[in-house]
C-alpha atoms as a PDB file:
ATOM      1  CA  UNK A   1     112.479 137.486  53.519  1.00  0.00           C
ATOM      2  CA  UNK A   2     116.511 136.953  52.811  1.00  0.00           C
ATOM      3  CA  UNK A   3     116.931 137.268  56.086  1.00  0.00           C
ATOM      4  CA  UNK A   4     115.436 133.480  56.923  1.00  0.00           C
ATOM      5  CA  UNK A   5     117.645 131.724  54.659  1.00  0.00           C
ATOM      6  CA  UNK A   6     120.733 133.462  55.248  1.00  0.00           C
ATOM      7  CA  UNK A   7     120.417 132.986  58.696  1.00  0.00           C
ATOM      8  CA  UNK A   8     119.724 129.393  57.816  1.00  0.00           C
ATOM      9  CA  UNK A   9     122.729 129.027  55.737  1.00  0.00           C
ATOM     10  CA  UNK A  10     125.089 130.738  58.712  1.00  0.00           C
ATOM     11  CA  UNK A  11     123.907 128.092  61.051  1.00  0.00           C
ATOM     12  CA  UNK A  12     123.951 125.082  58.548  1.00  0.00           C
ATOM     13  CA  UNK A  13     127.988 126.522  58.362  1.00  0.00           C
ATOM     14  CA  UNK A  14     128.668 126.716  61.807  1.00  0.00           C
ATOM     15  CA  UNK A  15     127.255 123.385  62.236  1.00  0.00           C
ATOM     16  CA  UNK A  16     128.770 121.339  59.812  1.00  0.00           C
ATOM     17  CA  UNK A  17     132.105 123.063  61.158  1.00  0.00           C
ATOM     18  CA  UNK A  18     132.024 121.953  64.643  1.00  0.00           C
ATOM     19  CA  UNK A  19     134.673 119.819  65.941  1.00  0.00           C
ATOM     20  CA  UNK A  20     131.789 116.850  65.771  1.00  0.00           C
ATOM     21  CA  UNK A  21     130.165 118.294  63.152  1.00  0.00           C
ATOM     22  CA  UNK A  22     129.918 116.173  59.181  1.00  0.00           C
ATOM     23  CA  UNK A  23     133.243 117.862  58.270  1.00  0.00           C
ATOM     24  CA  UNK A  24     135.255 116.661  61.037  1.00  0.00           C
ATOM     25  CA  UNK A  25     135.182 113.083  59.616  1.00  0.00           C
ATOM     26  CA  UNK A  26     138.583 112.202  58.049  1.00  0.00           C
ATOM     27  CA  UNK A  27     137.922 109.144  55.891  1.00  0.00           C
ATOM     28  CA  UNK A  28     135.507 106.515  54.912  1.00  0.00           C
ATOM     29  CA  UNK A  29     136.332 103.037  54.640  1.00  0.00           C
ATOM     30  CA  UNK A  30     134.224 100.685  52.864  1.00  0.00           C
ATOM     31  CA  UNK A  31     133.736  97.349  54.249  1.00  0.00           C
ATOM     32  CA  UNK A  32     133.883  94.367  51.567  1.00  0.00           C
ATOM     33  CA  UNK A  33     133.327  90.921  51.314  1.00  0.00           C
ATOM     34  CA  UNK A  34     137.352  90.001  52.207  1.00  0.00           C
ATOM     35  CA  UNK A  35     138.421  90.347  56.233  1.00  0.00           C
ATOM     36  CA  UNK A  36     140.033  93.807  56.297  1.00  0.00           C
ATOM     37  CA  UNK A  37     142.609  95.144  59.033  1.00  0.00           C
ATOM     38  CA  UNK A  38     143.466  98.785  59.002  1.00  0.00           C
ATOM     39  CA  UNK A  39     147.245  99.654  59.099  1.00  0.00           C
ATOM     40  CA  UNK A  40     146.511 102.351  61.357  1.00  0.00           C
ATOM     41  CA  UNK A  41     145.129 100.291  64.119  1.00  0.00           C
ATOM     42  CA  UNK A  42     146.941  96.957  63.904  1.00  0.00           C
ATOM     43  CA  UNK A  43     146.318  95.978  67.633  1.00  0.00           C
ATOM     44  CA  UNK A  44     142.391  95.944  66.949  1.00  0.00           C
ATOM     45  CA  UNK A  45     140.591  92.460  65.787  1.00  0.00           C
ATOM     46  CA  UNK A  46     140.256  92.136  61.504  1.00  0.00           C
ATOM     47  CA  UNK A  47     136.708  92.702  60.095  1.00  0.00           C
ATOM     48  CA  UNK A  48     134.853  90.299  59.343  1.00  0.00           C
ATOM     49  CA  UNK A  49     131.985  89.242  57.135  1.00  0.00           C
ATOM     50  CA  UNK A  50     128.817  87.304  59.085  1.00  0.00           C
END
């Protein structure tokens, strides 16, 4: 019966590290209520609220 989950877990690991897997994101940024402009890509339009 351990063999289910560990197998489970091996592929849950292998996915998450895939190039395009959950762990290949490299930051959040949370939108707010003020226009917002990231200083990484200052050629690209300022959020905006609707």
């Amino acid at each position: 019966m351990t063999r289910g989950p560990a197998k489970w877990h091996s592929g849950h690991q292998t996915r998450l590290a895939d190039p395009h897997g959950f762990l290949a994101v490299t930051s959040l940024h949370w939108l707010s209520e003020q226009p917002q402009r990231s200083a990484a890509y200052t050629d690209l339009a300022t959020w905006r609220p609707a």
